[in-house]
C-alpha atoms as a PDB file:
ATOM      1  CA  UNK A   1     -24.587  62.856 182.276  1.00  0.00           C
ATOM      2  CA  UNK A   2     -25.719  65.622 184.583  1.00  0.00           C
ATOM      3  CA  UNK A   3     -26.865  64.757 187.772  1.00  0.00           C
ATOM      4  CA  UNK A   4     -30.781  65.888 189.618  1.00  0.00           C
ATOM      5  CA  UNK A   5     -30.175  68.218 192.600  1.00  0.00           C
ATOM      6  CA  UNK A   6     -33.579  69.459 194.523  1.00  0.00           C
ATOM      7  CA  UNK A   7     -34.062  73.508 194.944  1.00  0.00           C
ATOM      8  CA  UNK A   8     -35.821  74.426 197.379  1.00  0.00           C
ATOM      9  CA  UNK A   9     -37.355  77.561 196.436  1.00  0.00           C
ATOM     10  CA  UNK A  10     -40.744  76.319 196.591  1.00  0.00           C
ATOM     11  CA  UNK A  11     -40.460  74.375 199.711  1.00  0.00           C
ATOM     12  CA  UNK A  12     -39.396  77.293 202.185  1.00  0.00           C
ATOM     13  CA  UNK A  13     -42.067  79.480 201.604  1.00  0.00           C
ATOM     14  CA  UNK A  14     -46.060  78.995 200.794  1.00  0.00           C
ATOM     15  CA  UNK A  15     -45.956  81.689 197.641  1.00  0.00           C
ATOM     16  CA  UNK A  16     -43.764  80.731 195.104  1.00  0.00           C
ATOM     17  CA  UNK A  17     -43.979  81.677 190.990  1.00  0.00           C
ATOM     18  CA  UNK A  18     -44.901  78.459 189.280  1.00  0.00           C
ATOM     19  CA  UNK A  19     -47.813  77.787 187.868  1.00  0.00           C
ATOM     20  CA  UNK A  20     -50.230  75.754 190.077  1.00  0.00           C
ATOM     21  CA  UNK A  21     -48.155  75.983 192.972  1.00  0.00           C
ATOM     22  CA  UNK A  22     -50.774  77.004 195.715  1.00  0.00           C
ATOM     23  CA  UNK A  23     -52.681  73.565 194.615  1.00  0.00           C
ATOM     24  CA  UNK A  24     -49.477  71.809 195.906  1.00  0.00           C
ATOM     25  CA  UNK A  25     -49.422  73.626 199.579  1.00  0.00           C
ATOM     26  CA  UNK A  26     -51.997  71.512 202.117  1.00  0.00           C
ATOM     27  CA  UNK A  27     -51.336  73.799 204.735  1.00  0.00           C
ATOM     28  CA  UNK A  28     -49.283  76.587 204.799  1.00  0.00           C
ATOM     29  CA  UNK A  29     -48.475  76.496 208.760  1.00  0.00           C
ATOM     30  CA  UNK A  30     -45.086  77.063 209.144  1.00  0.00           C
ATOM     31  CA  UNK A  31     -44.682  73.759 211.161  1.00  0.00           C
ATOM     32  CA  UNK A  32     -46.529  71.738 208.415  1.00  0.00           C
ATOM     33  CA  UNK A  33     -44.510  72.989 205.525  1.00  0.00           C
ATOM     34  CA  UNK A  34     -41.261  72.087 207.804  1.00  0.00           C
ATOM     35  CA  UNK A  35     -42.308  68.654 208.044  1.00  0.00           C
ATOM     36  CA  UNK A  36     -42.942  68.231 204.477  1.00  0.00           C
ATOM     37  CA  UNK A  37     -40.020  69.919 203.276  1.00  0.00           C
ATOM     38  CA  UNK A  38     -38.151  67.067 205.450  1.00  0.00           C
ATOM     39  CA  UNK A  39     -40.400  64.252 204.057  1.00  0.00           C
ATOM     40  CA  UNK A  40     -39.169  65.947 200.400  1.00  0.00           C
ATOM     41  CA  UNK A  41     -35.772  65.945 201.418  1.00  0.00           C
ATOM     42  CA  UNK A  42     -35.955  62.385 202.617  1.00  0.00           C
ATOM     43  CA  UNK A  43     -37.261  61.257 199.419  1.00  0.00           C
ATOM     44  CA  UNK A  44     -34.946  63.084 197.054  1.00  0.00           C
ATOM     45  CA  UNK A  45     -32.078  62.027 198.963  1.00  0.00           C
ATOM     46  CA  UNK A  46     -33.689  57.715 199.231  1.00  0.00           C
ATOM     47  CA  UNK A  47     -33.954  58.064 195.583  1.00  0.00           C
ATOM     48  CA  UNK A  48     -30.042  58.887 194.968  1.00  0.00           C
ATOM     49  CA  UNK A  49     -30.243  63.194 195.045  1.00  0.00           C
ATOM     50  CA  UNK A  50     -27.234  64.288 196.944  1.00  0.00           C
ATOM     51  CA  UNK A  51     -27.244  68.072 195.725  1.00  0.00           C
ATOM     52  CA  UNK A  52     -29.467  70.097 197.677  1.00  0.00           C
ATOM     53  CA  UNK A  53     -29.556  73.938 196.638  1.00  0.00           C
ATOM     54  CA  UNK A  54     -31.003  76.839 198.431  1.00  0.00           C
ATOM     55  CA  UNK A  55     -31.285  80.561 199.524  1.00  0.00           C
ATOM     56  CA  UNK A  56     -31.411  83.070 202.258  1.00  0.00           C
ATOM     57  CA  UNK A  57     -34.542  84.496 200.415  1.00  0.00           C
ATOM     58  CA  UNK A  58     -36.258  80.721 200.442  1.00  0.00           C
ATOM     59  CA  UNK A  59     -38.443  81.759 203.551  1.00  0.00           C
ATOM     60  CA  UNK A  60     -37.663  79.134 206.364  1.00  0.00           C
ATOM     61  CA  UNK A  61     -35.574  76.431 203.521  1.00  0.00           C
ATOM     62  CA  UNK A  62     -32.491  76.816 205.074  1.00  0.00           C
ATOM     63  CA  UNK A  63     -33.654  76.099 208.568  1.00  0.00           C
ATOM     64  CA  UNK A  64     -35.930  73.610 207.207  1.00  0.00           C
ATOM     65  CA  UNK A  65     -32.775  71.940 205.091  1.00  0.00           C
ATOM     66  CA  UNK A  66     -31.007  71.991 208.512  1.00  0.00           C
ATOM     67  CA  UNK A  67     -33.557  70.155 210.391  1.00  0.00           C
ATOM     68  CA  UNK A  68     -33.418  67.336 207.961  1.00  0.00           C
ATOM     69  CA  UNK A  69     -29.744  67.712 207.900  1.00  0.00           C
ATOM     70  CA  UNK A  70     -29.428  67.395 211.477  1.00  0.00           C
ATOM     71  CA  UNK A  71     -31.862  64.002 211.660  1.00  0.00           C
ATOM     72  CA  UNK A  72     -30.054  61.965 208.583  1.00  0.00           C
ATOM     73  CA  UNK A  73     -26.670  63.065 208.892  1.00  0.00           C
ATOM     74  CA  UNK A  74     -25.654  62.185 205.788  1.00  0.00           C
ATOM     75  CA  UNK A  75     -21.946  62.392 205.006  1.00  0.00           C
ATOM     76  CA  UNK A  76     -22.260  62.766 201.097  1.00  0.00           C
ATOM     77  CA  UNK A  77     -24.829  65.619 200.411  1.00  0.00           C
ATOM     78  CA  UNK A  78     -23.408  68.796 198.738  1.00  0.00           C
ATOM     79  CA  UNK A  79     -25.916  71.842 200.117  1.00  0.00           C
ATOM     80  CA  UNK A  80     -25.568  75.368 197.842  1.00  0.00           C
ATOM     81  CA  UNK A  81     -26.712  78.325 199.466  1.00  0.00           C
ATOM     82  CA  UNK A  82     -27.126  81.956 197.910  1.00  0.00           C
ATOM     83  CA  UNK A  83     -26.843  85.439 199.732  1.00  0.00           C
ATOM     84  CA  UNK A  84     -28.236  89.019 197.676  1.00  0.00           C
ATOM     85  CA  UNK A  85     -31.989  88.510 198.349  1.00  0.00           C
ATOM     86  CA  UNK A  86     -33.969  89.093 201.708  1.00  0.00           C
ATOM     87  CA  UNK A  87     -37.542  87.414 202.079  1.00  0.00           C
ATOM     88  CA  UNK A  88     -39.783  90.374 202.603  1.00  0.00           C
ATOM     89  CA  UNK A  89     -43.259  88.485 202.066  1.00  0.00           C
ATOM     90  CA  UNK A  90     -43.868  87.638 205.716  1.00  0.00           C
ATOM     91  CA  UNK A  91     -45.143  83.921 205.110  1.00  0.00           C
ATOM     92  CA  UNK A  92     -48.224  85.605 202.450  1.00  0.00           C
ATOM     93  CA  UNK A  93     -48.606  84.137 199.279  1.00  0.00           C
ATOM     94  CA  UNK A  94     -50.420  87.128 198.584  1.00  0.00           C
ATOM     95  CA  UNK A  95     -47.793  89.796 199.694  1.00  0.00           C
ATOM     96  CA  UNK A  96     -47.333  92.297 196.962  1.00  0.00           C
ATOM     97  CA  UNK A  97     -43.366  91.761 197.325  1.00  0.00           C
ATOM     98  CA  UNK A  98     -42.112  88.491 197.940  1.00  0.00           C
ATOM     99  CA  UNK A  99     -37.876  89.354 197.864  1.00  0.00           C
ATOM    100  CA  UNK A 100     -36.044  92.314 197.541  1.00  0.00           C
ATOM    101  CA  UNK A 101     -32.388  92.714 195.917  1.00  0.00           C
ATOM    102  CA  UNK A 102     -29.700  93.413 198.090  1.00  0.00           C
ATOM    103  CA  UNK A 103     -26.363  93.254 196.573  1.00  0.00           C
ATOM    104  CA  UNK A 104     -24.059  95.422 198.825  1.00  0.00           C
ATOM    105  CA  UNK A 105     -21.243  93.985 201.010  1.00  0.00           C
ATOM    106  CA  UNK A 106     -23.059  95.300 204.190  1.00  0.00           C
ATOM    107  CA  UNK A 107     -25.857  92.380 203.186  1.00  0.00           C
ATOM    108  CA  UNK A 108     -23.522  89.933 202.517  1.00  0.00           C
ATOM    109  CA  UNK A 109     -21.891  90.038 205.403  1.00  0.00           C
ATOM    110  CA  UNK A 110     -25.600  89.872 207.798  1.00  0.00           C
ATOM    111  CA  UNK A 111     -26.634  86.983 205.342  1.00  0.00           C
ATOM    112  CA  UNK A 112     -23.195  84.755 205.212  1.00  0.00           C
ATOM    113  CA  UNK A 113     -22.774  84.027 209.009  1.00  0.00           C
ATOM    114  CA  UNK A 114     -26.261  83.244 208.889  1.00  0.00           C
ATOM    115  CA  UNK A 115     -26.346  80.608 206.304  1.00  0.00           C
ATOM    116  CA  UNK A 116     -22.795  78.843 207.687  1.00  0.00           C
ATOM    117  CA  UNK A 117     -24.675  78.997 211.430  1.00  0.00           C
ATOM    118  CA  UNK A 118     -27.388  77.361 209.688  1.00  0.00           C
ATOM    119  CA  UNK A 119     -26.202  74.845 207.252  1.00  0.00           C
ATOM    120  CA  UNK A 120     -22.636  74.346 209.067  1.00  0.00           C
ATOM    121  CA  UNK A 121     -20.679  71.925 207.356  1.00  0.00           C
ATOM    122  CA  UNK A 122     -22.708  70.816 204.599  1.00  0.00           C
ATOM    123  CA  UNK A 123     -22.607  74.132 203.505  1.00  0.00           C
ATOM    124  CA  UNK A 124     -20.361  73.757 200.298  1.00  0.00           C
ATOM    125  CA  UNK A 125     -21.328  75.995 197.889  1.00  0.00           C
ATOM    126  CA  UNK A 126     -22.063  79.747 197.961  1.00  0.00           C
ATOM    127  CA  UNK A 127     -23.552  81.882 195.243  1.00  0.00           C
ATOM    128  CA  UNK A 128     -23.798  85.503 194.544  1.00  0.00           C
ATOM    129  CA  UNK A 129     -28.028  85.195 194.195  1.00  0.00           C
ATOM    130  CA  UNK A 130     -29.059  86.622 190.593  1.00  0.00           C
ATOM    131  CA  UNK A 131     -26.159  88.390 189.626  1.00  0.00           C
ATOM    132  CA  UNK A 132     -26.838  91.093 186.881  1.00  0.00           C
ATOM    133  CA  UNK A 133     -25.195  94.155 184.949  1.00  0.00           C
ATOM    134  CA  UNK A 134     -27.999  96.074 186.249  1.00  0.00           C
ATOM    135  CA  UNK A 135     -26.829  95.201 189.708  1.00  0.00           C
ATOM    136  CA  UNK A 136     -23.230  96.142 189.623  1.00  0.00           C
ATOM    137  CA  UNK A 137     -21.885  93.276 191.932  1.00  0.00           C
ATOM    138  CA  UNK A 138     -19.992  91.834 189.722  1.00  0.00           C
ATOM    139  CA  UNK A 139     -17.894  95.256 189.481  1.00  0.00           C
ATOM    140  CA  UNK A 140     -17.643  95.820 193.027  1.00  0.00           C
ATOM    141  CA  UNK A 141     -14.526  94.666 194.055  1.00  0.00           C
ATOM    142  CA  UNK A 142     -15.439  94.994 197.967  1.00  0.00           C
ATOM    143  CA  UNK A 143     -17.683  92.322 197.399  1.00  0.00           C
ATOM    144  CA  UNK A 144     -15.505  90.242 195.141  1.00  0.00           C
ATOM    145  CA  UNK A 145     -12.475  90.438 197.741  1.00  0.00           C
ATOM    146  CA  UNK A 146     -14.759  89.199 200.784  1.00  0.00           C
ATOM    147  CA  UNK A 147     -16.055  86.165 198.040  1.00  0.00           C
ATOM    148  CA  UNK A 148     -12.094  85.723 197.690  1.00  0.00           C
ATOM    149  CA  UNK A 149     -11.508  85.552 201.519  1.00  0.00           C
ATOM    150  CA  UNK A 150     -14.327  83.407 201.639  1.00  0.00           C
ATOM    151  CA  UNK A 151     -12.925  80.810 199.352  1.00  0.00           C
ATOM    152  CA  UNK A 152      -9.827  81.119 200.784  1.00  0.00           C
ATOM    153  CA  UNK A 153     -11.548  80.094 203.945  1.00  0.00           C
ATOM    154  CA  UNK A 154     -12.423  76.585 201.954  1.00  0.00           C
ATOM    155  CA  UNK A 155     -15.761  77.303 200.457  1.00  0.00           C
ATOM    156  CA  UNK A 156     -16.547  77.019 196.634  1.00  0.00           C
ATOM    157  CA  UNK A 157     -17.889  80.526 195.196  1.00  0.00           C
ATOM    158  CA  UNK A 158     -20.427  80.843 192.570  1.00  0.00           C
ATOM    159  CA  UNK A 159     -22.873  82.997 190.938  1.00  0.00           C
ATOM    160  CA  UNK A 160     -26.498  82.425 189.599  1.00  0.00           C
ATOM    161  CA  UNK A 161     -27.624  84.582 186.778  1.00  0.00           C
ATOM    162  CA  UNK A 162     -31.414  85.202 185.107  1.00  0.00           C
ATOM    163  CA  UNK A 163     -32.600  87.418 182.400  1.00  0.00           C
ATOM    164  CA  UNK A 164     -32.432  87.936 178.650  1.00  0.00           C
ATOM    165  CA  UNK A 165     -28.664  89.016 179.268  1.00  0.00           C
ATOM    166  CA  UNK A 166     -27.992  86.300 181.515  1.00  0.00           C
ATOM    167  CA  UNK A 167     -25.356  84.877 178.511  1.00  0.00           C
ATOM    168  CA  UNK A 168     -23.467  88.496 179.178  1.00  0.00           C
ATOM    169  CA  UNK A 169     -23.363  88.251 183.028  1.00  0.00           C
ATOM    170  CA  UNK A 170     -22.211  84.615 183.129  1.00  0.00           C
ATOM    171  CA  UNK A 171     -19.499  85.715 180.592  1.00  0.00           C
ATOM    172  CA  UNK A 172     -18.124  88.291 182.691  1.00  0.00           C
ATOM    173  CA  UNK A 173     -18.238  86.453 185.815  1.00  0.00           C
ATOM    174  CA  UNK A 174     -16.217  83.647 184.063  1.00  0.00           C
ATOM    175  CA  UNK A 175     -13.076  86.599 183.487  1.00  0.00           C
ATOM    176  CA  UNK A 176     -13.065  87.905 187.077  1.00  0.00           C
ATOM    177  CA  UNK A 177      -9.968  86.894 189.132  1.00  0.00           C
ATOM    178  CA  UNK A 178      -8.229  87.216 192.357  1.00  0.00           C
ATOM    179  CA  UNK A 179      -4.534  86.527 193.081  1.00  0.00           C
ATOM    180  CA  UNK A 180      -4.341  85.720 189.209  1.00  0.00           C
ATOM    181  CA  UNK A 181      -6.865  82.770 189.781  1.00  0.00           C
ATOM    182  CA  UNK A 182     -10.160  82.344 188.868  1.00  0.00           C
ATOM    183  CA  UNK A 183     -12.649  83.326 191.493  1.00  0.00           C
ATOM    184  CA  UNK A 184     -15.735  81.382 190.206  1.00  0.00           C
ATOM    185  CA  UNK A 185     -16.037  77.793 191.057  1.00  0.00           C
ATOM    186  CA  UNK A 186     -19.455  77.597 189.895  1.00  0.00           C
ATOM    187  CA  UNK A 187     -22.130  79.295 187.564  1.00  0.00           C
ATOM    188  CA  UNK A 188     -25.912  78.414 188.071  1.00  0.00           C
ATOM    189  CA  UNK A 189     -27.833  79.671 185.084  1.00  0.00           C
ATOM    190  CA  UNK A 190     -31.699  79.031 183.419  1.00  0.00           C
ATOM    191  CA  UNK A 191     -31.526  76.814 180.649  1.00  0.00           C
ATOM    192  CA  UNK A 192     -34.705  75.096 179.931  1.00  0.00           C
ATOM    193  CA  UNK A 193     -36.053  74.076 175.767  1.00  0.00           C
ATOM    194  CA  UNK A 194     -37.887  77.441 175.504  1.00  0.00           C
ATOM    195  CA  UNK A 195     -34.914  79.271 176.954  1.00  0.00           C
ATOM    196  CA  UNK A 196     -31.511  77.319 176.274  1.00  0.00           C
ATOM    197  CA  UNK A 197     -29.807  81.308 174.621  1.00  0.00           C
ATOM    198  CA  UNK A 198     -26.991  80.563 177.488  1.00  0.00           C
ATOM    199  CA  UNK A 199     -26.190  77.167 176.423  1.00  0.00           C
ATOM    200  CA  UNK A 200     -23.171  78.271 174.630  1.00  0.00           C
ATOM    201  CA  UNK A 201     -21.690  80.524 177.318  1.00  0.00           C
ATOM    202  CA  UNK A 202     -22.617  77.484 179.817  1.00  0.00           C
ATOM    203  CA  UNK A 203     -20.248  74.747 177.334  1.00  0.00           C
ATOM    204  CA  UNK A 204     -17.429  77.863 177.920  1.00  0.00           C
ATOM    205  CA  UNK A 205     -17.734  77.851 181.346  1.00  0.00           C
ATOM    206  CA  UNK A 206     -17.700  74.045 181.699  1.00  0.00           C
ATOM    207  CA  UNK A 207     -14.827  73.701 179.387  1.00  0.00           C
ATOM    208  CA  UNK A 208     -12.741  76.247 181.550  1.00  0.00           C
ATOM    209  CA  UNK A 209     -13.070  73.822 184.519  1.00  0.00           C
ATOM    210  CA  UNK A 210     -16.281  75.935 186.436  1.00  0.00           C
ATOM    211  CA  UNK A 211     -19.160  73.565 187.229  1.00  0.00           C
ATOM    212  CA  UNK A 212     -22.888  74.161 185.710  1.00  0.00           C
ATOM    213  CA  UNK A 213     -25.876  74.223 187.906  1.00  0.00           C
ATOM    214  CA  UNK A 214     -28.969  74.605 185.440  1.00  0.00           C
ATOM    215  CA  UNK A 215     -31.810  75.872 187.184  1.00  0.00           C
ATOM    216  CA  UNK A 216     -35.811  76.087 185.860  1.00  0.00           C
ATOM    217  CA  UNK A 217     -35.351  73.663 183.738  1.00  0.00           C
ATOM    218  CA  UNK A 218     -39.303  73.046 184.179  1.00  0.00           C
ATOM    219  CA  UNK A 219     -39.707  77.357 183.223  1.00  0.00           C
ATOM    220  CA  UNK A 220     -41.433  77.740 186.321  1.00  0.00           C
ATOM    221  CA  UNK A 221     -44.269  75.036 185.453  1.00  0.00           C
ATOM    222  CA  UNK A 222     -44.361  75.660 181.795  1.00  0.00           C
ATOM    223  CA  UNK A 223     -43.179  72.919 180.515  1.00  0.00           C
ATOM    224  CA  UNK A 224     -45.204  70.356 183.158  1.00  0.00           C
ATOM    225  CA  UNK A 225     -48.743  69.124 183.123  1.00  0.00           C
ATOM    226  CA  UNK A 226     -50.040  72.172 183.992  1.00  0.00           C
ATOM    227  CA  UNK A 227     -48.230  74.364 181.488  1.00  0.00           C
ATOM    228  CA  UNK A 228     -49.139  76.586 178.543  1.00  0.00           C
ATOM    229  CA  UNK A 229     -47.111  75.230 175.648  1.00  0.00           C
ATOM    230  CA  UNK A 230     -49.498  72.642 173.889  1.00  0.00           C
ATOM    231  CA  UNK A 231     -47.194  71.280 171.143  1.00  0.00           C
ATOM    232  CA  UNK A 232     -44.577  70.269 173.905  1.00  0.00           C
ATOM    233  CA  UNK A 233     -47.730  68.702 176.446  1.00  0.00           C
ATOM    234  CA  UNK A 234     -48.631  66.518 173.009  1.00  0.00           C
ATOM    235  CA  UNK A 235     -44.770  65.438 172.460  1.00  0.00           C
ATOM    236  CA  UNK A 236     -44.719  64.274 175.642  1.00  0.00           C
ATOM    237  CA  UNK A 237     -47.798  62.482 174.958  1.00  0.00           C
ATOM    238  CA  UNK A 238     -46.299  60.646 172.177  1.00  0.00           C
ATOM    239  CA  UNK A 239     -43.405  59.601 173.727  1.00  0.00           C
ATOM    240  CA  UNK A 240     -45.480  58.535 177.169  1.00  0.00           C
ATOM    241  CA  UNK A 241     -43.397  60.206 178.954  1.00  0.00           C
ATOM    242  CA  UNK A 242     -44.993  63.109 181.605  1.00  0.00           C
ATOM    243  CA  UNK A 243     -43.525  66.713 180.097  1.00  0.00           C
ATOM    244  CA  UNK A 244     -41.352  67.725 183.228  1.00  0.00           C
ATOM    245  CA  UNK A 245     -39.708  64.323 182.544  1.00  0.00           C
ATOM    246  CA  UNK A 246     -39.161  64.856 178.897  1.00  0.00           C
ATOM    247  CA  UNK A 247     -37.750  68.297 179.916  1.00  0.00           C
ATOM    248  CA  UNK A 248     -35.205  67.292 182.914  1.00  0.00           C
ATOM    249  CA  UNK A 249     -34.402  64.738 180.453  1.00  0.00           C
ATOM    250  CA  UNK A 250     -32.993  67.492 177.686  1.00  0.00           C
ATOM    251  CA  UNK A 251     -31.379  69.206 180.611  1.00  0.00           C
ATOM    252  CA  UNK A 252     -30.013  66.479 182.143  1.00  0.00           C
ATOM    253  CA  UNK A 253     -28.448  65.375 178.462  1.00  0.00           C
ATOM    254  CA  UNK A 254     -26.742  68.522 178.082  1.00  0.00           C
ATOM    255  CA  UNK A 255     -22.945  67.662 178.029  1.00  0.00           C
ATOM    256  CA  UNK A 256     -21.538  70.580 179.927  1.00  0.00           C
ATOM    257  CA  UNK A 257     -24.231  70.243 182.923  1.00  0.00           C
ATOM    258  CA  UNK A 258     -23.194  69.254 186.183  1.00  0.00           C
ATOM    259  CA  UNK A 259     -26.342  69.773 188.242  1.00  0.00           C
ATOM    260  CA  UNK A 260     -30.177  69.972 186.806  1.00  0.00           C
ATOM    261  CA  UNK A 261     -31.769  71.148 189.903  1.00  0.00           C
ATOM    262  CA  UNK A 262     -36.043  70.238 190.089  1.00  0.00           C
ATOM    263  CA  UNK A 263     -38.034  72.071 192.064  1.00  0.00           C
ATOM    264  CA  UNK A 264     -40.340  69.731 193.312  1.00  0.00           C
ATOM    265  CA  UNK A 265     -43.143  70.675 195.951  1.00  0.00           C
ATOM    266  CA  UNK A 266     -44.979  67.224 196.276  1.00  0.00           C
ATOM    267  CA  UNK A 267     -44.099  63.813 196.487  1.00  0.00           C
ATOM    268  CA  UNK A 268     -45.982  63.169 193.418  1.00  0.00           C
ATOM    269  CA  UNK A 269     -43.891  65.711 191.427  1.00  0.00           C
ATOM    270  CA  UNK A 270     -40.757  64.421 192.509  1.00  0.00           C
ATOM    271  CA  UNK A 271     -41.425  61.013 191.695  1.00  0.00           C
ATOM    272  CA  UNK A 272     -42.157  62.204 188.081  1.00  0.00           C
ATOM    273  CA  UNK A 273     -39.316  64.337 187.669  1.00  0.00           C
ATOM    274  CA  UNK A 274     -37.293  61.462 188.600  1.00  0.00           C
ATOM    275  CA  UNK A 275     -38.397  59.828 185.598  1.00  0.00           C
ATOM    276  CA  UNK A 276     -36.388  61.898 183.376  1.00  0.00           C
ATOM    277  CA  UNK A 277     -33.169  59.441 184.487  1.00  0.00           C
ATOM    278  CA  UNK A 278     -34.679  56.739 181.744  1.00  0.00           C
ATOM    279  CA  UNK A 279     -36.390  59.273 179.411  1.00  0.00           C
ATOM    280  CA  UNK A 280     -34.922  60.556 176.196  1.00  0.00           C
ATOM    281  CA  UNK A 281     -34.171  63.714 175.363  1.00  0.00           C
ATOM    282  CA  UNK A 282     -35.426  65.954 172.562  1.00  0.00           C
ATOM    283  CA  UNK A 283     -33.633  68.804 170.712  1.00  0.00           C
ATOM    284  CA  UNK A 284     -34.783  71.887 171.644  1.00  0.00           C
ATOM    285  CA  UNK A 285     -34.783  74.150 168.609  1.00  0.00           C
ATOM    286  CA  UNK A 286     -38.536  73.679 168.044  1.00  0.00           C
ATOM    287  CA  UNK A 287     -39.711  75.130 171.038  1.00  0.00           C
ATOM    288  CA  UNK A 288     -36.788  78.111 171.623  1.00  0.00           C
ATOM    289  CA  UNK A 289     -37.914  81.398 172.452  1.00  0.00           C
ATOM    290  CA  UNK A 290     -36.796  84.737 171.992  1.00  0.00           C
ATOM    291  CA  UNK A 291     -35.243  85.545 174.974  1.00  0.00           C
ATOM    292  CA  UNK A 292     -36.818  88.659 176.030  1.00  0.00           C
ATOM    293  CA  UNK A 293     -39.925  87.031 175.017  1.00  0.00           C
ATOM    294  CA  UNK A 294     -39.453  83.905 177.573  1.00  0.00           C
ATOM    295  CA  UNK A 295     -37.919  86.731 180.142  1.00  0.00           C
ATOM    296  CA  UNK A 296     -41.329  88.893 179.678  1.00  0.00           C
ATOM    297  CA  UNK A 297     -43.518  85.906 180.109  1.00  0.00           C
ATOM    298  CA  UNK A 298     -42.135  84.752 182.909  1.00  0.00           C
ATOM    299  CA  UNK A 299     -41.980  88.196 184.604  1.00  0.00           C
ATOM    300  CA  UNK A 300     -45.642  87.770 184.389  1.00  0.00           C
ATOM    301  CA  UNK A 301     -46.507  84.679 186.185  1.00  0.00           C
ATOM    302  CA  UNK A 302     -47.959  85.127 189.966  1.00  0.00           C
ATOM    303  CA  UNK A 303     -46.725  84.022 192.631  1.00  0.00           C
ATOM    304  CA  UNK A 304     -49.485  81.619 194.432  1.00  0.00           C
END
């Protein structure tokens, strides 16, 4: 069975796009949200988390991450990190642009001495953030060879990938080698029960020895208390289980999985979404959307 890692995407910032999510910021000071971003971490990790997974583009989650890091000292946390995106939304929840793509080697190589002066050596895993055909990265072999050098260097390299064609992109990252060896190590992908169109691709990829990181497995609030899918709120009813447990649950049961990564922002959340351990799964095919129909919703939600 898969194992609960905490993103941090809506911990280093105060606008994030899940539904609800300005209801779960008290104060959006940049010292308060440090403090509770530690008191999250502190939590996750007390209750058996040991994967911790963040971004460049996560506001302040890094240094955050790093100031919890440096207290605890744990020896057996894994911390992923992801270079491609730069926060542009100057601690606004209202800023009309939030993050902005950056995919050429010139940005890799600001963002990746910043994240390994950050995160030092808990820094174990580093991902290519939101890899896609449209993007070309996975075709430019500058930035491929400096991912190589980087592994070479002892790191583990991944990619995360979003978007109807998400199956396609994880698929060609999966072929892409250096020295005649696979330069993947890892492949972080959505997969949630209204969006599970890459589970197949993900079972490849886990059968070819790269590990599987699902992330949204919650669809960005959707499928939570607060969501907008009523015949999956009244399962979970049923079953007396809370939805985002019932849906880390189906994640977490996926056999290829290796991380299912929540995304608490309170300690209430996380406390749920730790249910999903001793919940049972469902099968997904009732609630399955078409993808570009999940990928069009979600490209709607605001960020709060």
């Amino acid at each position: 069975m898969a194992e609960l890692g905490l993103g941090l995407a809506a911990l280093g910032r105060p606008g994030y796009m899940t539904l609800g999510h300005a209801s779960d910021v008290q104060s959006a000071s940049m010292d308060a949200m440090g403090r509770h971003a530690a008191a999250m971490c502190e939590a996750a990790y007390a209750a058996g988390i040991k994967h911790f997974d963040t971004a460049r583009s996560y506001g302040r989650a890094e240094q955050f991450l790093k100031g919890w890091l440096d207290r605890r000292r744990p020896l057996d946390v894994v911390v992923s990190s992801k270079w491609g995106y730069r926060y542009a939304a100057g601690w606004n929840a209202q800023a009309p642009v939030h993050e902005v793509k950056d995919h050429r080697l010139a940005h890799l190589d600001n963002q990746w001495p910043e994240s390994r002066t950050t995160l030092g050596w808990w820094l174990k895993v580093y991902q290519v953030h939101s890899a896609t055909l449209e993007s070309g990265v996975l075709d430019d072999d500058a930035v491929l060879d400096r991912l190589a050098w980087l592994k070479a260097g002892g790191l583990e390299i991944g990619f995360t990938a979003s978007g109807p064609r998400q199956a396609e992109v994880v698929r060609k990252g999966l072929e892409l080698q250096r020295d005649g060896k696979r330069l993947f190590d890892w492949v972080q992908a959505t997969w949630n029960v209204l969006e599970p169109s890459a589970g197949p691709v993900l079972a490849e990829a886990h059968a070819r020895g790269v590990k599987v990181i699902i992330k949204e497995p919650l669809a960005n609030g959707r499928l939570t208390g607060r969501g907008d899918v009523p015949a999956f709120l009244e399962l979970a009813k049923a079953r007396n289980a809370t939805p985002d447990a019932v849906a880390l649950a189906t994640a977490l049961a996926q056999p290829w999985a290796r991380i299912v990564l929540c995304g608490a922002a309170t300690l209430e959340q996380l406390s749920s979404n730790l249910e999903a351990r001793t919940v049972a799964p469902i099968d997904p095919k009732g609630f399955a959307q078409p993808a570009e129909q999940y990928w069009a919703d979600r490209a709607r939600l605001p960020w709060s």
